[in-house]
N, C-alpha and C. Protein backbone atom coordinates (compact mmCIF):
# COMPACT_ATOMS: atom_id res chain seq x y z
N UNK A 1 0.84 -1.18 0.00
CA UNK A 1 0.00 0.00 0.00
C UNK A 1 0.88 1.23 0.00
N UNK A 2 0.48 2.28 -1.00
CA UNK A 2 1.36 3.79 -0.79
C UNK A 2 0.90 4.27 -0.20
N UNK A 3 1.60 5.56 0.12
CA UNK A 3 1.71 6.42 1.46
C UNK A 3 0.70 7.48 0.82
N UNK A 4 -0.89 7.77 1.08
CA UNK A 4 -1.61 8.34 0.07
C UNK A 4 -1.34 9.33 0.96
N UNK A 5 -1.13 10.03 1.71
CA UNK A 5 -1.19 11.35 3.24
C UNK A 5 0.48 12.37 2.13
N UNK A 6 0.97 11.17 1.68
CA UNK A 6 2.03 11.89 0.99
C UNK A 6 2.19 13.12 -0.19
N UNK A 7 1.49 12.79 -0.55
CA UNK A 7 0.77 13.81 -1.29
C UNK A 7 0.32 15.57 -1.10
N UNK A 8 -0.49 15.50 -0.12
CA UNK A 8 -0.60 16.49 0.65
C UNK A 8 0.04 17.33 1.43
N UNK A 9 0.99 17.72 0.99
CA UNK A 9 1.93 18.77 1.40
C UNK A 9 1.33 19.81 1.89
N UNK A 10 1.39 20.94 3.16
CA UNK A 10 1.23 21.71 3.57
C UNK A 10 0.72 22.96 2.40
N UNK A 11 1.09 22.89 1.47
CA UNK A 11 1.21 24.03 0.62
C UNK A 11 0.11 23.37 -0.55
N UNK A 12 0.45 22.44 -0.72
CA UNK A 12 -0.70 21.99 -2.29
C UNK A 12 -2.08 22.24 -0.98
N UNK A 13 -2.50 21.59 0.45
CA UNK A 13 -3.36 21.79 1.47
C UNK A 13 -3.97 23.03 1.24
N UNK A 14 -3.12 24.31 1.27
CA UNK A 14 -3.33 25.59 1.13
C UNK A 14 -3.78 25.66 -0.12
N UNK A 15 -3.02 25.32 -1.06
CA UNK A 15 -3.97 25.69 -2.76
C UNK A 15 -5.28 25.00 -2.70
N UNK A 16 -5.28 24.08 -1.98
CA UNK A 16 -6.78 23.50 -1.70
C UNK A 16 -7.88 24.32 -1.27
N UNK A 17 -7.78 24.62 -0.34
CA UNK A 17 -8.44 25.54 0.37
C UNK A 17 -8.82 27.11 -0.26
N UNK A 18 -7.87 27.80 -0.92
CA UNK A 18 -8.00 28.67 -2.12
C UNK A 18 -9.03 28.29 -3.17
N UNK A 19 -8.96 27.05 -3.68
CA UNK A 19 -9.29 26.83 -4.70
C UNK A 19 -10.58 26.29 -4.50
N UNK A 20 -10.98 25.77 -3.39
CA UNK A 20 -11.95 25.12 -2.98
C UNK A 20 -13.14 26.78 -3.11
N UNK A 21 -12.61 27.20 -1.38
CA UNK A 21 -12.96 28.66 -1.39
C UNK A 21 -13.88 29.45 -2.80
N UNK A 22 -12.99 29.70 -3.75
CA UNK A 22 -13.16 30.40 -5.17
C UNK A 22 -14.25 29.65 -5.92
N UNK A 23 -14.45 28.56 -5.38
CA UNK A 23 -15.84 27.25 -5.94
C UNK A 23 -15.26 26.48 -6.68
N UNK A 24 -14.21 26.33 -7.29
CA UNK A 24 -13.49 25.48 -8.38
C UNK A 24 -14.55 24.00 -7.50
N UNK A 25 -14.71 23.08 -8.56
CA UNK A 25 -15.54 22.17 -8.31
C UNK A 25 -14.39 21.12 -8.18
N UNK A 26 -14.04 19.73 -7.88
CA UNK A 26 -13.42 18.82 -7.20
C UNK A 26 -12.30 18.25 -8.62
N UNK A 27 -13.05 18.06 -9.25
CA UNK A 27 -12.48 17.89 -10.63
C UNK A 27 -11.67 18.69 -11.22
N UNK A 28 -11.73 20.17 -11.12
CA UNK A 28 -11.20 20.99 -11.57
C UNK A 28 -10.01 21.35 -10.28
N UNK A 29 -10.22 21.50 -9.17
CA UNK A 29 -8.99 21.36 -8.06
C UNK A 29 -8.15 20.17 -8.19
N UNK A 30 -8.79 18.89 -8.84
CA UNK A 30 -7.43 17.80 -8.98
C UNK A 30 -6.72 18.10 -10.06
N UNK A 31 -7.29 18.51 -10.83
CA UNK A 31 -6.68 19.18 -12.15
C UNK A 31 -5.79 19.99 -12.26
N UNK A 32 -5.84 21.39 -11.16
CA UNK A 32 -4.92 22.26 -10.68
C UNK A 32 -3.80 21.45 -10.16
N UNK A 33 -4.36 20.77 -9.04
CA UNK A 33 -2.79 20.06 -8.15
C UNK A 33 -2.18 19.51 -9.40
N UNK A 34 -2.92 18.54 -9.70
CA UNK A 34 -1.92 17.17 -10.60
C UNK A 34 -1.73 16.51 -9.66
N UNK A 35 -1.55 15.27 -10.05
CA UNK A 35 -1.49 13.73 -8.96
C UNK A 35 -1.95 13.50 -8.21
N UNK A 36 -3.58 14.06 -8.15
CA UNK A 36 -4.44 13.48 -7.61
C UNK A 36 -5.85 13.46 -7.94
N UNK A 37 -6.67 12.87 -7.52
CA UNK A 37 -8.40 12.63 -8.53
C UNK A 37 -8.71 13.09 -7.84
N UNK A 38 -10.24 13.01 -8.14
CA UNK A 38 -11.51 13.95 -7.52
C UNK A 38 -11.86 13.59 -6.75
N UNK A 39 -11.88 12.24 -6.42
CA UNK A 39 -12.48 11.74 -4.99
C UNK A 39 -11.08 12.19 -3.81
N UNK A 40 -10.28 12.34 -4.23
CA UNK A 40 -9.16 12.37 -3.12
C UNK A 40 -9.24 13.87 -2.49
N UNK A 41 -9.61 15.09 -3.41
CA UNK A 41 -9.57 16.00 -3.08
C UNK A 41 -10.89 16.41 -2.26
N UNK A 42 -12.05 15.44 -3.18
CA UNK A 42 -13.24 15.79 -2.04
C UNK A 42 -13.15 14.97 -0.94
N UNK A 43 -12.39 13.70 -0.56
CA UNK A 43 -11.91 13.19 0.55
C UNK A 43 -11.39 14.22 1.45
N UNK A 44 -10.66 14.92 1.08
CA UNK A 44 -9.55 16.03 1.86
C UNK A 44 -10.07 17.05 2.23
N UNK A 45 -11.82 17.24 1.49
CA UNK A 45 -12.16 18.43 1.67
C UNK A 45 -12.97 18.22 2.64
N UNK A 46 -13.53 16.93 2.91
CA UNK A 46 -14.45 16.46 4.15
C UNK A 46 -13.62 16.34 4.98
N UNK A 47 -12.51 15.79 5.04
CA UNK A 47 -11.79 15.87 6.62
C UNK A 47 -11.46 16.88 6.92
N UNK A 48 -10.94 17.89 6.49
CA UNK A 48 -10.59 19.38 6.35
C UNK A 48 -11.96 20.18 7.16
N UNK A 49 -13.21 19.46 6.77
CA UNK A 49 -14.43 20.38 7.12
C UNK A 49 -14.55 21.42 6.65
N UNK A 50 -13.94 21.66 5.14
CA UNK A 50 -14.79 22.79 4.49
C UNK A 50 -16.03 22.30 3.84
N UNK A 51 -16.96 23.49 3.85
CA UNK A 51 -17.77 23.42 3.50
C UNK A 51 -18.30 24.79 2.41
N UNK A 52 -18.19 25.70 3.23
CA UNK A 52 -18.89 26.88 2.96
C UNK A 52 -18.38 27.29 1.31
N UNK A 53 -18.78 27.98 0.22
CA UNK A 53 -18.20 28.34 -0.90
C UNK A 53 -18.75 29.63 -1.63
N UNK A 54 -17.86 30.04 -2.54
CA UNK A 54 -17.82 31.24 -3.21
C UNK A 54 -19.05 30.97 -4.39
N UNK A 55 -20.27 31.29 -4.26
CA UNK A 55 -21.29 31.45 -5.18
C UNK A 55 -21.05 32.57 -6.16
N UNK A 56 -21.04 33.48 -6.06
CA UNK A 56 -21.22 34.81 -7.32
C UNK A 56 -20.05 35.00 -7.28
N UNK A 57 -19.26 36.28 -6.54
CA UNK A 57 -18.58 36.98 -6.59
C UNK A 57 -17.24 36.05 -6.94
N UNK A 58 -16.72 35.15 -6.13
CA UNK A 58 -15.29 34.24 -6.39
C UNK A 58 -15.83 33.38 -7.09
N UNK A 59 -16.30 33.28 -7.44
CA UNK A 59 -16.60 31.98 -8.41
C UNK A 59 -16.26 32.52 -9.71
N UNK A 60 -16.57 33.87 -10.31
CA UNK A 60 -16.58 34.26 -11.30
C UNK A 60 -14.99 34.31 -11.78
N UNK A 61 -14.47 34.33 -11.39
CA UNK A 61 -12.88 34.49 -11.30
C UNK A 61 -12.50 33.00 -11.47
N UNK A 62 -12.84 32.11 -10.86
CA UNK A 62 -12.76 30.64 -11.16
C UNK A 62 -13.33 29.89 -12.25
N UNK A 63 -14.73 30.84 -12.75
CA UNK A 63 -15.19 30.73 -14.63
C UNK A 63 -14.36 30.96 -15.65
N UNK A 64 -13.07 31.94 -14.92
CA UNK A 64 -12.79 32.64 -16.34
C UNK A 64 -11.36 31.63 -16.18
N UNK A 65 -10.71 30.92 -15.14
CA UNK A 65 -9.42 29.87 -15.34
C UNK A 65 -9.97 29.13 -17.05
N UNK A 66 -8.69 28.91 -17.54
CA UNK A 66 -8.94 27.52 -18.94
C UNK A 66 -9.10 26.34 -18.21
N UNK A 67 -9.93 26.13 -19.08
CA UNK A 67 -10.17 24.41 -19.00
C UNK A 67 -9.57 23.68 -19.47
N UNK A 68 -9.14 22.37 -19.00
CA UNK A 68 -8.45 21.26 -20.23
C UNK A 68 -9.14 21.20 -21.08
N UNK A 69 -10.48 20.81 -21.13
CA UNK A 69 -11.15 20.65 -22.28
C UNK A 69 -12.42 21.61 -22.81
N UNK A 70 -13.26 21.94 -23.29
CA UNK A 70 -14.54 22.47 -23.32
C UNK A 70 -15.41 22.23 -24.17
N UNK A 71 -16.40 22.00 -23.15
CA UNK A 71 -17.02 20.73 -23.63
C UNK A 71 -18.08 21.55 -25.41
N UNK A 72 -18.31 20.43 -26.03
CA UNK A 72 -18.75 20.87 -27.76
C UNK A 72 -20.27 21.30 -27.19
N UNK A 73 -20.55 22.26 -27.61
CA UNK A 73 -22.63 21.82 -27.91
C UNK A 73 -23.30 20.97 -28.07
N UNK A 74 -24.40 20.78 -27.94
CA UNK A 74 -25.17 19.52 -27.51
C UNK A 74 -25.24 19.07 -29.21
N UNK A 75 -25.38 17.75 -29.20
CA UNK A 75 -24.45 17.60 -31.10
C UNK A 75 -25.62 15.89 -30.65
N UNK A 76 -25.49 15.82 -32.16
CA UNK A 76 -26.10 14.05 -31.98
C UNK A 76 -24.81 13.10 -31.23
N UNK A 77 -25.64 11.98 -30.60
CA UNK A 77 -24.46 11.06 -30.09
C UNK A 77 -23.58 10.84 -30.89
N UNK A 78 -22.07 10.55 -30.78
CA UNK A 78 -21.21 10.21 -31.91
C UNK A 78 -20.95 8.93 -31.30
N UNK A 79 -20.19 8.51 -32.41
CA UNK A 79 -20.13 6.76 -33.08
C UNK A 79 -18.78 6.27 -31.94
N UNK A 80 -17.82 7.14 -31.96
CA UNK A 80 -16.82 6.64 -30.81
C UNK A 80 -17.75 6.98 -29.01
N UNK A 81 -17.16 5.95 -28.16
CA UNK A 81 -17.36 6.25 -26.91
C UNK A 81 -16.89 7.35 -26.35
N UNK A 82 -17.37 8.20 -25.59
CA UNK A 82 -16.33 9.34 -25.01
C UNK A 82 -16.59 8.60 -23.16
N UNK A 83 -15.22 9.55 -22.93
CA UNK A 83 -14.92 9.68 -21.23
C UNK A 83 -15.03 10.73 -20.81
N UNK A 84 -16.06 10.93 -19.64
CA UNK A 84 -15.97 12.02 -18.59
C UNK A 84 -15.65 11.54 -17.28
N UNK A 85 -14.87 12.14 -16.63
CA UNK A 85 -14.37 11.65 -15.43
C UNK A 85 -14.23 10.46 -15.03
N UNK A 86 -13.07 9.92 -15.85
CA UNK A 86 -12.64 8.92 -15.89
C UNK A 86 -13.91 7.54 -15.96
N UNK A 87 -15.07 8.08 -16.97
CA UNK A 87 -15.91 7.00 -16.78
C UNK A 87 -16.00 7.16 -18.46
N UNK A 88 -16.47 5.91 -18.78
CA UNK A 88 -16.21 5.89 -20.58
C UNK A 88 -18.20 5.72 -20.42
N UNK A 89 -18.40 6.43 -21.40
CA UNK A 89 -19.71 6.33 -21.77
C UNK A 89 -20.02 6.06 -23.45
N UNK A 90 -20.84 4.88 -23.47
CA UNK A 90 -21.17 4.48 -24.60
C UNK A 90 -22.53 5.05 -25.24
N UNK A 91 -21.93 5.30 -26.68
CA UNK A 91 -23.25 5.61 -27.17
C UNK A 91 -24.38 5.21 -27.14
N UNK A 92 -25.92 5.45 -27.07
CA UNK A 92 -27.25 5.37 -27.16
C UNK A 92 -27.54 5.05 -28.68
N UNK A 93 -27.62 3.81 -29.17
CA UNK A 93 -28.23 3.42 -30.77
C UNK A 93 -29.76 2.99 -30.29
N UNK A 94 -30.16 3.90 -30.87
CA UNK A 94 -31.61 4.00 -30.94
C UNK A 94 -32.03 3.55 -32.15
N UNK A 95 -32.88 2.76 -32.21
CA UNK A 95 -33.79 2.45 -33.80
C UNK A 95 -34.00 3.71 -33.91
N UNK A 96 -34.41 4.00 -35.16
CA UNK A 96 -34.89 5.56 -35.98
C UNK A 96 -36.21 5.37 -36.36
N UNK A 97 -36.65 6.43 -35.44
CA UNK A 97 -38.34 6.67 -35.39
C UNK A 97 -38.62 7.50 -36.41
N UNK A 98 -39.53 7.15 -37.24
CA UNK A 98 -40.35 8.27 -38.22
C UNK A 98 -40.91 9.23 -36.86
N UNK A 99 -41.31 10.16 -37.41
CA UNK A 99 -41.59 11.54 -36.66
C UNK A 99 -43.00 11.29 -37.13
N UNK A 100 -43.92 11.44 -36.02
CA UNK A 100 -45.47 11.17 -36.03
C UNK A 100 -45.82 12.46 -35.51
N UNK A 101 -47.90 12.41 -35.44
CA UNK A 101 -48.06 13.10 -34.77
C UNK A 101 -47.91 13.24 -33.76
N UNK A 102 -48.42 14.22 -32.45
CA UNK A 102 -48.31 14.07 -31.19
C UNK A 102 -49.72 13.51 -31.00
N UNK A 103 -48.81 12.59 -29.57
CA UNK A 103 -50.14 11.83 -29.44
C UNK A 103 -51.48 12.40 -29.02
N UNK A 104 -52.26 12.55 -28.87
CA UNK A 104 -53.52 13.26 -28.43
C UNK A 104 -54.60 12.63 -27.30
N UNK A 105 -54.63 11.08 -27.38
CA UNK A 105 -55.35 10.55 -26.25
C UNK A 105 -53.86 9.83 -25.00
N UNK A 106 -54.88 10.00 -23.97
CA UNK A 106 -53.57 9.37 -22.91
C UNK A 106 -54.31 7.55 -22.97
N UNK A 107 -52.90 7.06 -22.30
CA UNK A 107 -53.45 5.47 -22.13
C UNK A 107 -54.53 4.98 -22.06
N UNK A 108 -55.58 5.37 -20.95
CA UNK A 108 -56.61 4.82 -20.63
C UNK A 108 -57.92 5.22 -21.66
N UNK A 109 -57.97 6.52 -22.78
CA UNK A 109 -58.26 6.80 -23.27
C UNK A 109 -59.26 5.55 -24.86
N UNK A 110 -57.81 4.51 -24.59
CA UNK A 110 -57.68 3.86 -25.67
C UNK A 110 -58.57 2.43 -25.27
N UNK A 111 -59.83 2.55 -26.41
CA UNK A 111 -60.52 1.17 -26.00
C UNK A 111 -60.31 0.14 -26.68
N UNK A 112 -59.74 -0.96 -26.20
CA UNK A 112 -59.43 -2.03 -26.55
C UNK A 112 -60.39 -3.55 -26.22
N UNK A 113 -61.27 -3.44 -27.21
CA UNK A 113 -62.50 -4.60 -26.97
C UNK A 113 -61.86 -5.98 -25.85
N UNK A 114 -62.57 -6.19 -25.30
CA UNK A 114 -62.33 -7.43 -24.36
C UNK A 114 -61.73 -8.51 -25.30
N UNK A 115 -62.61 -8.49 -26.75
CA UNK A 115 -62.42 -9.58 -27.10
C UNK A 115 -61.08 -9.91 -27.40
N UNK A 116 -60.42 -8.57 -27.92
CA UNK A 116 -59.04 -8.77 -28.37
C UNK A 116 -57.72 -8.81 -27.16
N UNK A 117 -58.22 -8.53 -25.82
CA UNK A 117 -57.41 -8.85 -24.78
C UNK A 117 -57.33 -10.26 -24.80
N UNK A 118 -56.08 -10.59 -24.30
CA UNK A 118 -55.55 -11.91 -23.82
C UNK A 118 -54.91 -11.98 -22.52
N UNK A 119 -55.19 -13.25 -21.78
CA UNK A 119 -54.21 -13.56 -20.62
C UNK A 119 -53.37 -13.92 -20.68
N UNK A 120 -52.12 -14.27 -19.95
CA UNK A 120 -50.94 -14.44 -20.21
C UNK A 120 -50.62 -15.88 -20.57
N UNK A 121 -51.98 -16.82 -20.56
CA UNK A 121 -51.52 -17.89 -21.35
C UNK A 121 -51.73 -18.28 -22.59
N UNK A 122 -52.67 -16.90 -23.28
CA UNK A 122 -52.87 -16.80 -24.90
C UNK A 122 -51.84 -15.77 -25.14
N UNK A 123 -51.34 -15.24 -24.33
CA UNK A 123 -50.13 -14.38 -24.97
C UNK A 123 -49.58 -14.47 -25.67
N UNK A 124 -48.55 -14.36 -27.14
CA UNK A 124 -47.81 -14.97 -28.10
C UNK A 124 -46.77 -13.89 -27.90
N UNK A 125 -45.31 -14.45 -28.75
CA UNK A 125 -44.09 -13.08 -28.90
C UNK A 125 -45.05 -11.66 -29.66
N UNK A 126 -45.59 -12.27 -30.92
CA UNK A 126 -46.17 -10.69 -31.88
C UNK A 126 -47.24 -10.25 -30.83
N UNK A 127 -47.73 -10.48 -29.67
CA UNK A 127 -48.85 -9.71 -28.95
C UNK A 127 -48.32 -8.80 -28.33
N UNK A 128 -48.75 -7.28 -28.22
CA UNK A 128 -48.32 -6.52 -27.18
C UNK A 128 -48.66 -7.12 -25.59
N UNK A 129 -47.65 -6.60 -25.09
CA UNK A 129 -47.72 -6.91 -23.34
C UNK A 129 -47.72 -6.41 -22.59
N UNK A 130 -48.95 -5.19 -23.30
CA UNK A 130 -49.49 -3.70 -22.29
C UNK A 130 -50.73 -4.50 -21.16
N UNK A 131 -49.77 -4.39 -19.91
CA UNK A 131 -50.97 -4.99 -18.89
C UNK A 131 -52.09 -4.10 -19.01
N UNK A 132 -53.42 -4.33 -18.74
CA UNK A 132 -54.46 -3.51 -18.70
C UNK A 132 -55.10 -4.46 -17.16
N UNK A 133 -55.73 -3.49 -16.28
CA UNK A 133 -56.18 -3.83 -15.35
C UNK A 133 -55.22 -4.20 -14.20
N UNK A 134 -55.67 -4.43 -13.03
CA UNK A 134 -55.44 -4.96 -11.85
C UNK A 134 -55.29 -6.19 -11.92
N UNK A 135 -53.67 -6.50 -11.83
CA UNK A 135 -53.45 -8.19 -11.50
C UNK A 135 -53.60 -8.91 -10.86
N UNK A 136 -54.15 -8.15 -9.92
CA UNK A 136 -54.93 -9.46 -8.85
C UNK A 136 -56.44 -9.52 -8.99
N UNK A 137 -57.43 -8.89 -10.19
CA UNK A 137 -58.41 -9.61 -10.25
C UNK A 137 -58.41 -10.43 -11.45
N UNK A 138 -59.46 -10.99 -11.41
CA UNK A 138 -59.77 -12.43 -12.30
C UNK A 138 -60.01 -11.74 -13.80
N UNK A 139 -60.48 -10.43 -14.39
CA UNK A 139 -60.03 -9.83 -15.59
C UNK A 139 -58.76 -9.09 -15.90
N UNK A 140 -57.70 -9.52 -15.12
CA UNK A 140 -56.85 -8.84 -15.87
C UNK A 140 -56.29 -9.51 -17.08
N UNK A 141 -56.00 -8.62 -17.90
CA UNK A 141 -55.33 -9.07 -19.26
C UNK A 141 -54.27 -8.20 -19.92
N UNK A 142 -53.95 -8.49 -20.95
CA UNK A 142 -52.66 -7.64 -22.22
C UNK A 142 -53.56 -7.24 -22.67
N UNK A 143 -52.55 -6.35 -23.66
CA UNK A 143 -53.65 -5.49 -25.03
C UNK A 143 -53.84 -6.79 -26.06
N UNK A 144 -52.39 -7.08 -26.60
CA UNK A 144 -52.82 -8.50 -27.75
C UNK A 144 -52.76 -8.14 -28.48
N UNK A 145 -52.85 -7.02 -29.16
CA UNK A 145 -52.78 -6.06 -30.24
C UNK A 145 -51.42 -6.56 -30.86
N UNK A 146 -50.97 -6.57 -32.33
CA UNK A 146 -49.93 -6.68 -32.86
C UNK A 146 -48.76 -5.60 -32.59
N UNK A 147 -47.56 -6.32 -31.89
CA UNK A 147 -46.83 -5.83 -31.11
C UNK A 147 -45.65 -5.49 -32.66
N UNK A 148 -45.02 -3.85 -32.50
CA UNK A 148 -43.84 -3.50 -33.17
C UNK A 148 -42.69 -4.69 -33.01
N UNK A 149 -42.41 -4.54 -34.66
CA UNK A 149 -41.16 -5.44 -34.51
C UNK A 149 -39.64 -5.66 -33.43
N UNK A 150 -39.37 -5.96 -32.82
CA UNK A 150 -38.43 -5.67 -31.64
C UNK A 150 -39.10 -5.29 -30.72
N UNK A 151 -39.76 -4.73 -30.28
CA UNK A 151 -40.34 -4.09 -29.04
C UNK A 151 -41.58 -5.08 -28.42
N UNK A 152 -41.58 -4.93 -27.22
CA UNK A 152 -42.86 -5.84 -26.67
C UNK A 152 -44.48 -4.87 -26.69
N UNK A 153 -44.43 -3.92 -27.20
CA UNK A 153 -45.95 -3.46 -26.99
C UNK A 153 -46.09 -3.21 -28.85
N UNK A 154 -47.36 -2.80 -29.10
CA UNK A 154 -47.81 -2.56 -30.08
C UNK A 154 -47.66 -0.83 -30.42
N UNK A 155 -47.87 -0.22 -31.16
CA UNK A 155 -47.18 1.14 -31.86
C UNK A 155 -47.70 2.18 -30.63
N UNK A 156 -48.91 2.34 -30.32
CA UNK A 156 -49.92 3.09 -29.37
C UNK A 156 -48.52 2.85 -27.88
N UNK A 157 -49.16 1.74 -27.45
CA UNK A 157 -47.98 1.59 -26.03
C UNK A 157 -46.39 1.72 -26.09
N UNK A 158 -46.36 1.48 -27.27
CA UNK A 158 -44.25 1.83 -27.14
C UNK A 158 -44.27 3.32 -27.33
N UNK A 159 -45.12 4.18 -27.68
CA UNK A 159 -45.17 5.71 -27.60
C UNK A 159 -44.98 6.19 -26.25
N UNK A 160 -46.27 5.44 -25.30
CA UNK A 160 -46.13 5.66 -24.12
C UNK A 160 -45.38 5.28 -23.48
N UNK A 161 -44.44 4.38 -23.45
CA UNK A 161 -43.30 3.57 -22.90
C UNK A 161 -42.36 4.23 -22.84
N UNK A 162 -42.21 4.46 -24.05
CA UNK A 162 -40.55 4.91 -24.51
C UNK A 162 -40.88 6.37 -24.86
N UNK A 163 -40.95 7.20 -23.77
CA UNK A 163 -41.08 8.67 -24.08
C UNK A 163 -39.57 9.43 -24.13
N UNK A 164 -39.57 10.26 -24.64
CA UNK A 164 -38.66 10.95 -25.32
C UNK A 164 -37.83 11.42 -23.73
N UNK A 165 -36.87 11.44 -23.05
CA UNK A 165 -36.00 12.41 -22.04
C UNK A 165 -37.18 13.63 -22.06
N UNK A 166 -36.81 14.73 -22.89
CA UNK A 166 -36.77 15.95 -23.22
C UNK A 166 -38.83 16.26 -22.70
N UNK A 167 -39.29 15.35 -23.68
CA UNK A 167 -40.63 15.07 -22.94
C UNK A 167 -41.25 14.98 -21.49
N UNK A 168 -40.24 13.73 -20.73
CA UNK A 168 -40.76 13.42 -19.84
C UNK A 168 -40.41 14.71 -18.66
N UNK A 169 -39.24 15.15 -18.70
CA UNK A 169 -38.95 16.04 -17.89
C UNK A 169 -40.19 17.46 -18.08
N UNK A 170 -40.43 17.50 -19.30
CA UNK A 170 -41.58 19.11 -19.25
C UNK A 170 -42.89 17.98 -18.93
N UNK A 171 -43.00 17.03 -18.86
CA UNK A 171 -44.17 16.80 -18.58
C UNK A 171 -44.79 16.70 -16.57
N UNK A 172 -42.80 16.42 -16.22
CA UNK A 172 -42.50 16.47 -14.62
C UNK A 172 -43.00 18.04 -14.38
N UNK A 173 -42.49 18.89 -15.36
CA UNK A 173 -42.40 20.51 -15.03
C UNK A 173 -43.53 20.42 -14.84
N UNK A 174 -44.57 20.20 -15.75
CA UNK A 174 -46.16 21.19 -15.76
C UNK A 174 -46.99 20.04 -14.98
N UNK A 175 -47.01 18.87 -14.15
CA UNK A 175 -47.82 18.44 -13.38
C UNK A 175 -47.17 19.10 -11.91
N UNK A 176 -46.26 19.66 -11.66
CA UNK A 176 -45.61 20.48 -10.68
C UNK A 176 -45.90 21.57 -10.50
N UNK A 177 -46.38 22.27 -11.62
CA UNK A 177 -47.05 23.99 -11.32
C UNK A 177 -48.73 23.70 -11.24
């Protein structure tokens, strides 16, 4: 095991504390030192017991330091993996959705004759496997409906399933106001 306390020299301690102070975020103070990560410095910063930080005024001064990197505009996913903080993140391949209307009825909206519901032992792979009802009474069933290729529900329920990020969050916003 190395001597990790070694590191911490009296003086890099002090640039800590400066830098902490000014708001530099944990990532960006290991970055300053060199030879050491982000967890080590926010390690140092909890035993240390700082807490308190520069919101407006010092912080702004800590906006205008260079960055190693900066980061591109929000761009489609690209084809190589990228790394942020030392974590590799893989791209999102999404099948490619034709662009529809917006939907207009919500789930329950949608009537689906009894007859064409199934239980889960007429279920097949091509049936959607939108539960409808309460599973603990004696009518519950699926939709049954011809389920999208790859996907387990039929075109109606993988809309509702698979909602867009960008969607679900304004839809968090406006049941909140």
């Amino acid at each position: 095991m190395t001597d990790a306390g070694a590191t911490w020299t009296d003086e890099r301690v002090e640039l800590l504390k400066k830098l902490w102070a000014d708001g530099l975020s944990a990532s960006q103070i290991a970055a300053e030192l060199g030879n050491v990560t982000r967890n080590a410095v926010i390690g140092k910063v909890h035993r240390l017991g700082l807490s308190g930080r520069a919101k407006d005024k010092a912080a702004a001064p800590a906006a205008q330091r260079p960055r190693k990197a900066a980061r591109a505009p929000s761009a489609p996913a690209p084809i190589a993996p990228q790394t942020r903080n030392n974590v590799v993140i893989a791209p999102i391949s999404r099948p490619p959705v034709a662009e529809e209307e917006p939907e207009t009825m919500p789930v329950d909206d949608v009537a689906i004759p009894m007859s064409e519901r199934v239980t889960i032992m007429d279920l097949r792979e091509s049936m959607c496997r939108w539960p409808m009802g309460d599973p603990t009474k004696p009518e519950f069933r699926f939709c049954g409906a011809r389920s999208v290729t790859g996907l387990p529900y039929c075109s109606h329920h993988a809309r509702v399933a698979y909602q867009p990020v960008a969607d679900r969050k304004r839809e968090r916003k406006l049941a909140r106001a």
